[in-house]
C-alpha atoms as a PDB file:
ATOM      1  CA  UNK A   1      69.347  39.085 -10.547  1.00  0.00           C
ATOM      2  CA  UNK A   2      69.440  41.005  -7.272  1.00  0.00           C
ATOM      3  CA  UNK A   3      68.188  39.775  -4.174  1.00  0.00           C
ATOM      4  CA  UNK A   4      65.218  42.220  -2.739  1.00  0.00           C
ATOM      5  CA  UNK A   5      63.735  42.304   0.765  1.00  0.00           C
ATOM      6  CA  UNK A   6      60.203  44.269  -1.241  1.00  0.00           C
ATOM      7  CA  UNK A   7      59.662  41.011  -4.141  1.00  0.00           C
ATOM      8  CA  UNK A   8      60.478  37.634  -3.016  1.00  0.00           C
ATOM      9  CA  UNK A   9      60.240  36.237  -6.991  1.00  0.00           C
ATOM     10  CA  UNK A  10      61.079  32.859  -5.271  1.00  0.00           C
ATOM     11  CA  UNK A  11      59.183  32.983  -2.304  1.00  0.00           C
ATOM     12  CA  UNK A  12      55.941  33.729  -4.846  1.00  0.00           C
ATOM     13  CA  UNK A  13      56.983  31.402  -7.293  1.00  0.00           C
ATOM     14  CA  UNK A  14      56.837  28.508  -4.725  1.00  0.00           C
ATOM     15  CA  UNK A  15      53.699  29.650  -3.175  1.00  0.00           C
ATOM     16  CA  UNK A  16      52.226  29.629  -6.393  1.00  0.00           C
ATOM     17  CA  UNK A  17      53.160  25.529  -7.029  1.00  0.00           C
ATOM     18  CA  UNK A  18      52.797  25.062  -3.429  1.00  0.00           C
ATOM     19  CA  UNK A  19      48.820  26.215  -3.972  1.00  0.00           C
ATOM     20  CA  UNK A  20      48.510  24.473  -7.411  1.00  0.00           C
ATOM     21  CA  UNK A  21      49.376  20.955  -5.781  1.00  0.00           C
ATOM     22  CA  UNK A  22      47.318  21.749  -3.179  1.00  0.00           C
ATOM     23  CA  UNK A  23      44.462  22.141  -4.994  1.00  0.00           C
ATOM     24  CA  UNK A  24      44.350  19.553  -7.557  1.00  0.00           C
ATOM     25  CA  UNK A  25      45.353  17.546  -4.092  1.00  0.00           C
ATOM     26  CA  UNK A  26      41.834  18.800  -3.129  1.00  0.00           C
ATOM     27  CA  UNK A  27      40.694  17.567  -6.207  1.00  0.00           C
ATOM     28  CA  UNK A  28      42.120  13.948  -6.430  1.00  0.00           C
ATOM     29  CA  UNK A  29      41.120  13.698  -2.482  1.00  0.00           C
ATOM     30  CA  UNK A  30      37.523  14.480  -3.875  1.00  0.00           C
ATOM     31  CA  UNK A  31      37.425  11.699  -6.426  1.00  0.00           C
ATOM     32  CA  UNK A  32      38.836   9.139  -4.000  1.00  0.00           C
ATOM     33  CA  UNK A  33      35.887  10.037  -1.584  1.00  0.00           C
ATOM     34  CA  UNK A  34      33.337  10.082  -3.893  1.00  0.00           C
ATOM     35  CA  UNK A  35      34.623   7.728  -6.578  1.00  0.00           C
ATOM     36  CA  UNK A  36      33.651   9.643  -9.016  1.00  0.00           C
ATOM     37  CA  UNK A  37      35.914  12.043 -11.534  1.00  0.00           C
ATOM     38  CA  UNK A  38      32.289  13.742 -12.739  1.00  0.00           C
ATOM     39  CA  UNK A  39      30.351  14.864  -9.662  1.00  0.00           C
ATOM     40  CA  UNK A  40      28.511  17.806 -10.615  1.00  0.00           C
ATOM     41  CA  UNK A  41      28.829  19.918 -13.519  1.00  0.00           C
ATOM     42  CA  UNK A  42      31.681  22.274 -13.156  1.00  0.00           C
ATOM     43  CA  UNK A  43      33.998  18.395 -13.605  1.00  0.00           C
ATOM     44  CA  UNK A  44      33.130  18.284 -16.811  1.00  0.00           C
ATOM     45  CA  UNK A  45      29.521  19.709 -18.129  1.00  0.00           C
ATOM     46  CA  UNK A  46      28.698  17.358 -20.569  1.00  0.00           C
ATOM     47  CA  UNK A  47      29.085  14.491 -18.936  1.00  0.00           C
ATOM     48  CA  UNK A  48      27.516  15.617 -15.970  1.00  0.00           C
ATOM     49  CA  UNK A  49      24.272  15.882 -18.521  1.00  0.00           C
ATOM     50  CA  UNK A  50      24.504  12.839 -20.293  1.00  0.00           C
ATOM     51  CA  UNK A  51      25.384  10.789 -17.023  1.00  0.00           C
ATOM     52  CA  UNK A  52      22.060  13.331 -15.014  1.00  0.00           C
ATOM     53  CA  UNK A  53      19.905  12.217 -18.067  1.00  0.00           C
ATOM     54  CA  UNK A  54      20.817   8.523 -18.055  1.00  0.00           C
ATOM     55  CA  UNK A  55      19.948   7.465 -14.396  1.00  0.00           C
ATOM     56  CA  UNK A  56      16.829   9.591 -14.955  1.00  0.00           C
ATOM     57  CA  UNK A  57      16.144   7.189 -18.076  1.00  0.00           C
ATOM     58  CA  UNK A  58      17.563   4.469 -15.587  1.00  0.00           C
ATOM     59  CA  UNK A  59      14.795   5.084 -13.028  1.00  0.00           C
ATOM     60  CA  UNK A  60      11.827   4.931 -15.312  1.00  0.00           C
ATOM     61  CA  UNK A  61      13.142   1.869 -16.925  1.00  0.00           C
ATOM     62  CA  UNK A  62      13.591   0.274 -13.524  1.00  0.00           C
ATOM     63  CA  UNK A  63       9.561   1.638 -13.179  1.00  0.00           C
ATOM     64  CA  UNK A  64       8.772   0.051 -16.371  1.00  0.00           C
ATOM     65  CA  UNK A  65      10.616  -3.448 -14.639  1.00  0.00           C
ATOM     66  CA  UNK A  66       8.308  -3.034 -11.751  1.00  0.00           C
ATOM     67  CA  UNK A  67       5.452  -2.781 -13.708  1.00  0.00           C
ATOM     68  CA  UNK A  68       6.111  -6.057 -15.715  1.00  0.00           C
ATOM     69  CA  UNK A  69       6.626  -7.749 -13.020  1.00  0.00           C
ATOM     70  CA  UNK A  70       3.265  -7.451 -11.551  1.00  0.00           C
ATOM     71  CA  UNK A  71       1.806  -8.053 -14.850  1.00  0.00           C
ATOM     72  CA  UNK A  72       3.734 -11.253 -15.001  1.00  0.00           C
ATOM     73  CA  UNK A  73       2.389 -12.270 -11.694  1.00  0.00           C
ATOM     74  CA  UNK A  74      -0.817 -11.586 -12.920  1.00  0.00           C
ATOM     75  CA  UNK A  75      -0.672 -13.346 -16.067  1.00  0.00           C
ATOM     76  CA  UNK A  76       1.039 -16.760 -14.058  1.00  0.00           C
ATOM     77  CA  UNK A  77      -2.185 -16.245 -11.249  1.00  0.00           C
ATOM     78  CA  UNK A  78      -4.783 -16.068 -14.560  1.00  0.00           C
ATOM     79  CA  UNK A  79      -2.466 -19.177 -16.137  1.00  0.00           C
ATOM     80  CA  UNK A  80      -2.451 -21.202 -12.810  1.00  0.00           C
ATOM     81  CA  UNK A  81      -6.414 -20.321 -12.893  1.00  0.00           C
ATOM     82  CA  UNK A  82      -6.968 -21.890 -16.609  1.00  0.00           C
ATOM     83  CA  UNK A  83      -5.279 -24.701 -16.046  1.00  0.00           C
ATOM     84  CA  UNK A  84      -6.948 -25.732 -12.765  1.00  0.00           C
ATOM     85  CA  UNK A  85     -10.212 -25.076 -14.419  1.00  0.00           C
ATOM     86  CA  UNK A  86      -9.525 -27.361 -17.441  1.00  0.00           C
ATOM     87  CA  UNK A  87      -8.680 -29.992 -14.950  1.00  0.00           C
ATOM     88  CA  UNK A  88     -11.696 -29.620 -13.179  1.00  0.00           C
ATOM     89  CA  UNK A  89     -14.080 -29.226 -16.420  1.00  0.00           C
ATOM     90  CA  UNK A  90     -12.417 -32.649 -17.704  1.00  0.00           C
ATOM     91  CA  UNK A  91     -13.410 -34.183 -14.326  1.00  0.00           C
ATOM     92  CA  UNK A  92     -16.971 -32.758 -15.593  1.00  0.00           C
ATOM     93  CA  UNK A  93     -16.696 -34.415 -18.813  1.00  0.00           C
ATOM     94  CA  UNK A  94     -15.515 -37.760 -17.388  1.00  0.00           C
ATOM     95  CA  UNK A  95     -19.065 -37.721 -15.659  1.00  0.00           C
ATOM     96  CA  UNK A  96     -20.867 -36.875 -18.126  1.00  0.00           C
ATOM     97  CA  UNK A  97     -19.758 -39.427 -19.867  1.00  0.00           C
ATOM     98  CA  UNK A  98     -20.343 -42.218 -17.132  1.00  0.00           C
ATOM     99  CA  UNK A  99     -23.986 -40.678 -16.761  1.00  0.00           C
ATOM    100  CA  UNK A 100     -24.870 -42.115 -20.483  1.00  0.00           C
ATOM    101  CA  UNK A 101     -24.314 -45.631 -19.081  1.00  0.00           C
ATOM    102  CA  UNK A 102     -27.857 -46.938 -18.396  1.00  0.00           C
ATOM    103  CA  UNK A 103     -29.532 -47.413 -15.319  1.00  0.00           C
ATOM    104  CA  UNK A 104     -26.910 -45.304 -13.427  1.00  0.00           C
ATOM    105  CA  UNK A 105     -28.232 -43.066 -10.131  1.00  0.00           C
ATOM    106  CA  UNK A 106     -27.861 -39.819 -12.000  1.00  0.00           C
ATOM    107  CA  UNK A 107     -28.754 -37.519  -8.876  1.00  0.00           C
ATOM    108  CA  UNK A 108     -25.523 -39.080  -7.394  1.00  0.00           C
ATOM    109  CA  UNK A 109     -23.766 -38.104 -10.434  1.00  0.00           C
ATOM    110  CA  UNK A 110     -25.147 -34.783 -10.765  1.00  0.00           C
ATOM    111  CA  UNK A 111     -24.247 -33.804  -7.011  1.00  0.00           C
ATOM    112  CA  UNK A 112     -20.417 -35.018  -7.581  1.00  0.00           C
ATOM    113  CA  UNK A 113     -20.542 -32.642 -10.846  1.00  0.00           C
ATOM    114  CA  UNK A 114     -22.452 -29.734  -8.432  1.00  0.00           C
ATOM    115  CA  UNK A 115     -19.396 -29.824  -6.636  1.00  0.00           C
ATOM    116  CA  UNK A 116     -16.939 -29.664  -9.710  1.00  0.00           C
ATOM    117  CA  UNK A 117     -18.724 -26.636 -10.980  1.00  0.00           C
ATOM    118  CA  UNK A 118     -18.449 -25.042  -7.343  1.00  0.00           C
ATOM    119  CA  UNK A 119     -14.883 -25.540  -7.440  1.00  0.00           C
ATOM    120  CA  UNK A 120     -14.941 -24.249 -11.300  1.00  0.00           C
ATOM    121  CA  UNK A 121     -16.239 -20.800  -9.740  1.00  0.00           C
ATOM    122  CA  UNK A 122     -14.139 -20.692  -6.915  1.00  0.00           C
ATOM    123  CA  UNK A 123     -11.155 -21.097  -9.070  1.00  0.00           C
ATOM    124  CA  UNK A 124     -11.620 -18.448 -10.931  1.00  0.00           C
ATOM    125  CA  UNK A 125     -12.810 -15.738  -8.245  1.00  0.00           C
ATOM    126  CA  UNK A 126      -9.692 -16.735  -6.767  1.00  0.00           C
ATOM    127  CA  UNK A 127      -7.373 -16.365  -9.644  1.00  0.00           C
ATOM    128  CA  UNK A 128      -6.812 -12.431  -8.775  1.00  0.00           C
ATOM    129  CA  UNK A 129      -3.487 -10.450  -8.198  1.00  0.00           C
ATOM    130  CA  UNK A 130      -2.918  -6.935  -7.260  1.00  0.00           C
ATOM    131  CA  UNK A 131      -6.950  -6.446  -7.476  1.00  0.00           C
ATOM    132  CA  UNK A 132      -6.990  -7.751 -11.078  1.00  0.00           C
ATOM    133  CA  UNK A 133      -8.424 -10.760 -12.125  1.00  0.00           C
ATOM    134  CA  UNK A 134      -8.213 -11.627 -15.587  1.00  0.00           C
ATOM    135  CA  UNK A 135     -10.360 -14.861 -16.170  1.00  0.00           C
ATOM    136  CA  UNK A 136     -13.956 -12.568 -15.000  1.00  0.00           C
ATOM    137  CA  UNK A 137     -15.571  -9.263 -15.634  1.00  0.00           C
ATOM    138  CA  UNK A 138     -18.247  -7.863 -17.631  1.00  0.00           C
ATOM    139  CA  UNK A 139     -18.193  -7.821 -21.497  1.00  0.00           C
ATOM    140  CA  UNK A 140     -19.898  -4.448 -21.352  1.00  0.00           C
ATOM    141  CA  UNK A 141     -17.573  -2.859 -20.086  1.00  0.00           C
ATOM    142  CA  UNK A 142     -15.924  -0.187 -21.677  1.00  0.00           C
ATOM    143  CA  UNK A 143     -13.049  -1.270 -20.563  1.00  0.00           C
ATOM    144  CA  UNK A 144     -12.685  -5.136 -21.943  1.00  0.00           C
ATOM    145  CA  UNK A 145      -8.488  -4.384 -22.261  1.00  0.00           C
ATOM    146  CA  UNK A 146      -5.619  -4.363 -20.277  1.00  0.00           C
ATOM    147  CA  UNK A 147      -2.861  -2.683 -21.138  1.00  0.00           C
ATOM    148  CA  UNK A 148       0.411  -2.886 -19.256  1.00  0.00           C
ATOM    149  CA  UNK A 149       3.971  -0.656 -20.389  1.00  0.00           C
ATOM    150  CA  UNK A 150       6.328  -2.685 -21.272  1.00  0.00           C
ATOM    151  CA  UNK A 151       9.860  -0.222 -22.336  1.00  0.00           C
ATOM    152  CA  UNK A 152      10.765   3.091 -21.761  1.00  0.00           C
ATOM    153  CA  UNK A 153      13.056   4.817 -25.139  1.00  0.00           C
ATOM    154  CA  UNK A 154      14.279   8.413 -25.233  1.00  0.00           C
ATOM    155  CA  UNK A 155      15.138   9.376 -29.157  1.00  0.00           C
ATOM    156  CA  UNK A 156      18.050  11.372 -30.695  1.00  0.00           C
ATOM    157  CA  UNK A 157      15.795  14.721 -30.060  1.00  0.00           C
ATOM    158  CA  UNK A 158      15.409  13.901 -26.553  1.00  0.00           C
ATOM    159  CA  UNK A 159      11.497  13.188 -26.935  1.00  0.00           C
ATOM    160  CA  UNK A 160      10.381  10.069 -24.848  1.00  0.00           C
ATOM    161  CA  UNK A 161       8.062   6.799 -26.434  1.00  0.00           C
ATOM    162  CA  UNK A 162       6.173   4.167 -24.446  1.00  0.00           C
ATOM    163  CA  UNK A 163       5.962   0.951 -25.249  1.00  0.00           C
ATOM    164  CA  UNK A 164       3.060  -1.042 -24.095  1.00  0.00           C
ATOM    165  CA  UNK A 165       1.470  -4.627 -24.299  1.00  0.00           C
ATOM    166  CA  UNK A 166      -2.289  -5.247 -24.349  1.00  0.00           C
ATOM    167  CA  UNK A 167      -4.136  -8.462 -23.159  1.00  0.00           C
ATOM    168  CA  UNK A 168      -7.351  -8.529 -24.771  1.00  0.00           C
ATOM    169  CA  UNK A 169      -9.579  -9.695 -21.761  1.00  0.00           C
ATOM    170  CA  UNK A 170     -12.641 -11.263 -24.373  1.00  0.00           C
ATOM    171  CA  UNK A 171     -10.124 -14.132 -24.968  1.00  0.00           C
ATOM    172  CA  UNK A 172      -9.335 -15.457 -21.540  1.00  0.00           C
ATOM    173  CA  UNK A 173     -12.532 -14.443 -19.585  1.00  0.00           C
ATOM    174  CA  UNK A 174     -14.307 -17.886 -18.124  1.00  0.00           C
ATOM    175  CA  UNK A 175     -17.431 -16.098 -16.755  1.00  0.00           C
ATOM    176  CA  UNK A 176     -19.066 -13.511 -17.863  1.00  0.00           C
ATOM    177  CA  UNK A 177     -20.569 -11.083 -15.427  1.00  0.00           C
ATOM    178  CA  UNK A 178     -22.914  -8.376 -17.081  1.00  0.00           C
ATOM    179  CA  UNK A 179     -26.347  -9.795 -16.737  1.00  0.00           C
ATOM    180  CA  UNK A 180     -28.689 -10.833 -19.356  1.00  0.00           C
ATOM    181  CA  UNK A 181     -26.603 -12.976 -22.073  1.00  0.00           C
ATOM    182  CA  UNK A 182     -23.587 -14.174 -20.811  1.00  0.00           C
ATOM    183  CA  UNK A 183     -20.157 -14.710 -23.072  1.00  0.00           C
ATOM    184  CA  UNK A 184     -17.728 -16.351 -20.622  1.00  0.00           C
ATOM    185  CA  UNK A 185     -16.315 -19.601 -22.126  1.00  0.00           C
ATOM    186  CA  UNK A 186     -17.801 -21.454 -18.607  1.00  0.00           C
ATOM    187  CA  UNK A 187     -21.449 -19.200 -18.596  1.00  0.00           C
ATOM    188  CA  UNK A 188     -22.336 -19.327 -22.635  1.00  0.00           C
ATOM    189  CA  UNK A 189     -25.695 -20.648 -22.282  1.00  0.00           C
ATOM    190  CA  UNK A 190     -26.692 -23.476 -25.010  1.00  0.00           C
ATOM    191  CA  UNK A 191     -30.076 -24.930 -25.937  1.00  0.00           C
ATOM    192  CA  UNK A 192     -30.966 -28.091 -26.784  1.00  0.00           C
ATOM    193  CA  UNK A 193     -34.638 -28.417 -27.439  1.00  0.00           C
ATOM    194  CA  UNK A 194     -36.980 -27.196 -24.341  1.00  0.00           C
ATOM    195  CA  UNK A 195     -33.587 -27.067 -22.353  1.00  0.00           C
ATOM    196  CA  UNK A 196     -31.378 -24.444 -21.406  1.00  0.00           C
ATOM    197  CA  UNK A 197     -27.590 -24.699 -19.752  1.00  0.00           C
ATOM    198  CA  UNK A 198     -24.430 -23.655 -19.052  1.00  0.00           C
ATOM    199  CA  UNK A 199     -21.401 -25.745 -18.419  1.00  0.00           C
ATOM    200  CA  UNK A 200     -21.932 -24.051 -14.869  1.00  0.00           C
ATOM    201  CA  UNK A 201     -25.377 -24.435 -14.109  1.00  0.00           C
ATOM    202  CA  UNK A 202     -26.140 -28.224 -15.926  1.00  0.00           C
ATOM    203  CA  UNK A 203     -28.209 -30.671 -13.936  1.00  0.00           C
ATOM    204  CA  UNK A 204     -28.781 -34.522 -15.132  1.00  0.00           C
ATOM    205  CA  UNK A 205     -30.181 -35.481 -11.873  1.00  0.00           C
ATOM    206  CA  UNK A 206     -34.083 -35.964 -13.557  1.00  0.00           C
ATOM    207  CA  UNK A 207     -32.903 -37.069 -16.698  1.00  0.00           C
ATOM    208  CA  UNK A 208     -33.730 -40.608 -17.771  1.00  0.00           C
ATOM    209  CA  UNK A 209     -32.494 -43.586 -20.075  1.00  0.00           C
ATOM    210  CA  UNK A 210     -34.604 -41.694 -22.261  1.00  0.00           C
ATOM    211  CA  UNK A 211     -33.159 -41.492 -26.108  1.00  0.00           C
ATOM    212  CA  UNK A 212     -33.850 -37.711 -26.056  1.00  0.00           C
ATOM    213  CA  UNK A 213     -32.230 -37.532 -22.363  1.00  0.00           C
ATOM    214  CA  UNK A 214     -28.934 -39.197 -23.546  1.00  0.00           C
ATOM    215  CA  UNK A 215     -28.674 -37.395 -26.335  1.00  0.00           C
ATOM    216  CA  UNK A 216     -29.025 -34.198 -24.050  1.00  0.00           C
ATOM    217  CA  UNK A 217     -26.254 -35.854 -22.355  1.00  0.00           C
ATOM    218  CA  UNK A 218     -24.377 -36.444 -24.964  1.00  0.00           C
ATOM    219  CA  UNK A 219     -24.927 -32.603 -26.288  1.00  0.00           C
ATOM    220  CA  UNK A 220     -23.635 -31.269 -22.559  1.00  0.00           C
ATOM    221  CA  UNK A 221     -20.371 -33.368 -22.370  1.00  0.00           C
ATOM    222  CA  UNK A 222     -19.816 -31.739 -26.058  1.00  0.00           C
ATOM    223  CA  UNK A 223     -20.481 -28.093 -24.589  1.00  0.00           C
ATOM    224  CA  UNK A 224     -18.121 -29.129 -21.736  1.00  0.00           C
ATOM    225  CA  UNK A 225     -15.556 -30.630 -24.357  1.00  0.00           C
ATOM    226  CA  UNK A 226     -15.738 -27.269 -26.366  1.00  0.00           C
ATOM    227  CA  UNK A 227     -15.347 -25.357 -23.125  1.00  0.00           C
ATOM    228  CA  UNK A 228     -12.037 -27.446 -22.328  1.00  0.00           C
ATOM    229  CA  UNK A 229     -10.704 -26.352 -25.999  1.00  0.00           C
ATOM    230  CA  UNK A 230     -11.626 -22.893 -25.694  1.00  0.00           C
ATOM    231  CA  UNK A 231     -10.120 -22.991 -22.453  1.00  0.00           C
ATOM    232  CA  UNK A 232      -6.748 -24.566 -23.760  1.00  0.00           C
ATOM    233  CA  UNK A 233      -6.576 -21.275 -26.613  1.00  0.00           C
ATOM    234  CA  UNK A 234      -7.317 -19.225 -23.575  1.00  0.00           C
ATOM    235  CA  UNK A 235      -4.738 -20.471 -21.840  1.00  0.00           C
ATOM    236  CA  UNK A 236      -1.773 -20.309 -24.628  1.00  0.00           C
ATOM    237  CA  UNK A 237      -3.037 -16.748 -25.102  1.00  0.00           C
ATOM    238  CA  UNK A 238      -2.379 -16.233 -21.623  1.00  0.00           C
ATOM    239  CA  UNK A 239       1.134 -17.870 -22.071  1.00  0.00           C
ATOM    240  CA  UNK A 240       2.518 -16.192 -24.681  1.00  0.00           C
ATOM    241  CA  UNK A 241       1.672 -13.003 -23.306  1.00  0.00           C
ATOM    242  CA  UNK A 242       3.175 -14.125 -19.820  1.00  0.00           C
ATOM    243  CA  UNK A 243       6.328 -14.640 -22.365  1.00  0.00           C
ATOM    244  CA  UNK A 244       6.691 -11.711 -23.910  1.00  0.00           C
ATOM    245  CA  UNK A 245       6.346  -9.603 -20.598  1.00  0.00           C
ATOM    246  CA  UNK A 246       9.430 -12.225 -18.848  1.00  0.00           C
ATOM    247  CA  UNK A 247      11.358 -10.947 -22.902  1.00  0.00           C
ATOM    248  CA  UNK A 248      10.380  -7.113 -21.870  1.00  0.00           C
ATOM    249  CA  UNK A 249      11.585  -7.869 -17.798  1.00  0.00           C
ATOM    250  CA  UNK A 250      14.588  -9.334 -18.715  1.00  0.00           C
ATOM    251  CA  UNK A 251      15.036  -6.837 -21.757  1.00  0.00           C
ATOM    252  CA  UNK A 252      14.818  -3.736 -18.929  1.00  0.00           C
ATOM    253  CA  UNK A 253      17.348  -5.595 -16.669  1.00  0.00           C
ATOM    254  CA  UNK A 254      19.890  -6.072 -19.188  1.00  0.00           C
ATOM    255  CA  UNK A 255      19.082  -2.270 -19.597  1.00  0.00           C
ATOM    256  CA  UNK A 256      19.428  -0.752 -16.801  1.00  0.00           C
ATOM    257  CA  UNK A 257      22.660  -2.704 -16.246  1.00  0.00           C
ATOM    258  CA  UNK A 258      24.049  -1.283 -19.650  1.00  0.00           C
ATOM    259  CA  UNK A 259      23.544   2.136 -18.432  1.00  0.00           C
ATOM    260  CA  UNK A 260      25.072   1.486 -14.985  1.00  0.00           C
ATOM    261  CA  UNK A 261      28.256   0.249 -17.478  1.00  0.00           C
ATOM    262  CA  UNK A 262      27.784   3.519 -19.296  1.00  0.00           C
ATOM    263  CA  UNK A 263      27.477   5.737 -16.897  1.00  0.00           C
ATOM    264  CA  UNK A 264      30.713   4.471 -15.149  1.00  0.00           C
ATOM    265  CA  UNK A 265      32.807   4.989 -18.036  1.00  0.00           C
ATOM    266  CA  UNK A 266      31.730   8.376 -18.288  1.00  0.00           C
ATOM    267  CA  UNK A 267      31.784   9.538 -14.397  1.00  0.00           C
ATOM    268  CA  UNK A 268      33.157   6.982 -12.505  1.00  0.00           C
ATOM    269  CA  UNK A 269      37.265   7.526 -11.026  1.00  0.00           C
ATOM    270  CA  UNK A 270      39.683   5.191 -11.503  1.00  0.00           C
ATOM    271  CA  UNK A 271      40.804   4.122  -7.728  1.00  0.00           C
ATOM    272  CA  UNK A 272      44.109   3.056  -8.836  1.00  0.00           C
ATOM    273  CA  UNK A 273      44.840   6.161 -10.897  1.00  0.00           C
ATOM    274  CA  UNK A 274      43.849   8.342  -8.588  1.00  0.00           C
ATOM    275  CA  UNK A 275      44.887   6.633  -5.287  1.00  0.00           C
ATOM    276  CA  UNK A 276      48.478   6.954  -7.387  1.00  0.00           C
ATOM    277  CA  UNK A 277      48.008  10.054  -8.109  1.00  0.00           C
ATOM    278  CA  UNK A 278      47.341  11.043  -4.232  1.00  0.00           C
ATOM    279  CA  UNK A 279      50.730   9.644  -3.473  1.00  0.00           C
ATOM    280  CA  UNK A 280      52.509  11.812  -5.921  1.00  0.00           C
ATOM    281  CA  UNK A 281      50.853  14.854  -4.598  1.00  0.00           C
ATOM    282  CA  UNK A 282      51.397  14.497  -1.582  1.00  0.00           C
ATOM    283  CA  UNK A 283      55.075  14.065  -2.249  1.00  0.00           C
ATOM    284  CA  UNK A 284      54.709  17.571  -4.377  1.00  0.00           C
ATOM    285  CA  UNK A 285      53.026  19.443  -1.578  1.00  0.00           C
ATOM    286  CA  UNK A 286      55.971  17.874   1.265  1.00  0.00           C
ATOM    287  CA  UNK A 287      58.144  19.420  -1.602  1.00  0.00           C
ATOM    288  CA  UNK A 288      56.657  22.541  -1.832  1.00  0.00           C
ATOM    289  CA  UNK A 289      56.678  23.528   1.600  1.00  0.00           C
ATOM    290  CA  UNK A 290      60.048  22.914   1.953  1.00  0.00           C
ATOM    291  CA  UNK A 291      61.050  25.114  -1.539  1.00  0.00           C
ATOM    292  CA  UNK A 292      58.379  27.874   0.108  1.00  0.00           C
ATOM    293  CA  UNK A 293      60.523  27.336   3.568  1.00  0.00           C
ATOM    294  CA  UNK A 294      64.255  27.496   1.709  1.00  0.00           C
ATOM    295  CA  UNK A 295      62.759  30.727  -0.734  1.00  0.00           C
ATOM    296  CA  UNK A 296      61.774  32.590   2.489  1.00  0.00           C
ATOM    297  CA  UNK A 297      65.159  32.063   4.210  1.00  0.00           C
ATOM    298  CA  UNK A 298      66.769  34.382   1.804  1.00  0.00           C
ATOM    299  CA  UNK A 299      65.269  37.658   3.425  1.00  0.00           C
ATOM    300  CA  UNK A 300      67.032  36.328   6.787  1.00  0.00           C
ATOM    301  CA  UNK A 301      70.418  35.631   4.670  1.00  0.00           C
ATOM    302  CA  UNK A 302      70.333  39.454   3.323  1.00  0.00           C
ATOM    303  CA  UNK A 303      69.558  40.582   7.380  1.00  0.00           C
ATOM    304  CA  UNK A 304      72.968  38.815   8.363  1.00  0.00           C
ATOM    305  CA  UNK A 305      74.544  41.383   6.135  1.00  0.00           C
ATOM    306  CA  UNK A 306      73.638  44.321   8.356  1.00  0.00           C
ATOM    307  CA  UNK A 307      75.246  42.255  11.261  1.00  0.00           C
END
């Protein structure tokens, strides 16, 4: 082929490779940067949108996390609660029981016990997290469930289900606040006879070695020990719930860290690929200058002629 001084076939021809290293130089440059080989979606369009969909899924599961673990805080505060008022309630019961003993000062008793059921009630106004407090409330209230989300899950069609777990506040509540008749396990009033009493209000102070007295006794340390069971159920309710939320926490973390794997394989760069890759490149475009350089040389070789 002749040489021309209009086409320079190998001056273009070099230029050409010269601009094609260049840019997927650009390219490999990009991923090192970024560390990823899917950025946005002109890299590769669908998994741009899987990746794009599964930190968005990644975000509300890491919402859902957050959320169960305030309702496992609350549900340790309302277990913590139960089980400081059953040991207070049995200190209740053990005087009650030393109050049947004849000729024993009652009104000393009965201010020792005043105190236990002031402690009782401080207990469990204080068992309260985040505003929520699930050992008190009113029984009238619409309201008389708690229901926290427990898992996020996106189906095949794309379409989005919430999981949730419900604590059914009827079985752990210790007083009862709507007025009239109580149902708290502490404020269900009981009747024996002429009197009246709760395992929070009780008073043996003017009660005698009487039969009938004792028996009355008797019949409150029996509301107290029934208290103490319901108290215990209360309290394993509480537990297994507290259980299954930790399951659902731990279930989301495991999660989130699955998608993290998956997203990497999809999007992520391999550094020592493309860090490799780089090298070569670069060698190509030092190459390609030079073969650009040499091609453009030839006009100046055909200008000698003339000389």
């Amino acid at each position: 082929m002749g040489s021309s001084i209009n086409t320079n076939i190998a001056a273009m021809t070099a230029l050409q490779a010269l601009n094609q290293t260049n840019k997927e130089t650009l390219i490999t440059q990009n991923r090192v940067s970024t560390g990823y080989r899917v950025n946005n979606a002109s890299d590769n369009a669908a998994y741009w949108s899987i990746a794009t969909t599964m930190r968005a899924d990644k975000s509300s599961i890491s919402t859902v996390a957050d959320a169960l673990g305030l309702g496992s805080a609350t549900a340790e505060i309302a277990s913590k609660g139960i089980e400081s008022a059953i040991e207070v309630a049995g200190k209740i019961k053990d005087k009650l029981f030393a109050a049947r003993t004849p000729g024993v000062d009652r009104s000393k008793i009965q201010s020792e016990i005043k105190e236990l059921q002031e402690s009782l009630k401080a207990i469990i106004e204080g068992a309260t997290f985040n505003g929520q407090n699930w050992l008190t409330g009113d029984s009238t209230d619409a309201t008389t469930t708690r229901t926290l989300v427990s898992s996020f899950a996106r189906a095949s069609d794309g379409s989005i289900s919430i999981g949730t777990i419900t604590v059914d506040l009827d079985k752990t509540r210790l007083i009862d606040t709507a007025s009239g008749s109580a149902s708290g396990i502490l404020n269900t009033e009981q009747t024996v006879g002429s009197t009246t009493f709760t395992v929070l209000n009780l008073d043996i102070k003017a009660l005698t070695d009487d039969t009938a007295d004792l028996d009355l006794i008797k019949d409150m340390w029996e509301t107290v020990d029934t208290a103490v069971r319901d108290m215990t159920d209360a309290a394993t309710a509480l537990g297994a719930i507290k259980t299954r939320i930790d399951i659902q926490k731990d279930f989301a973390q495991s999660l989130m860290d699955a998608i993290d794997t998956g997203v990497g394989q999809l999007v992520d760069a391999d550094m020592n690929e493309e860090s490799t890759r780089l090298q070569a490149l670069q060698v190509r475009s030092q190459l390609g200058v030079q073969a650009l350089s040499m091609a453009n040389q030839s006009a100046q070789q055909i200008l000698r002629l003339f000389q």
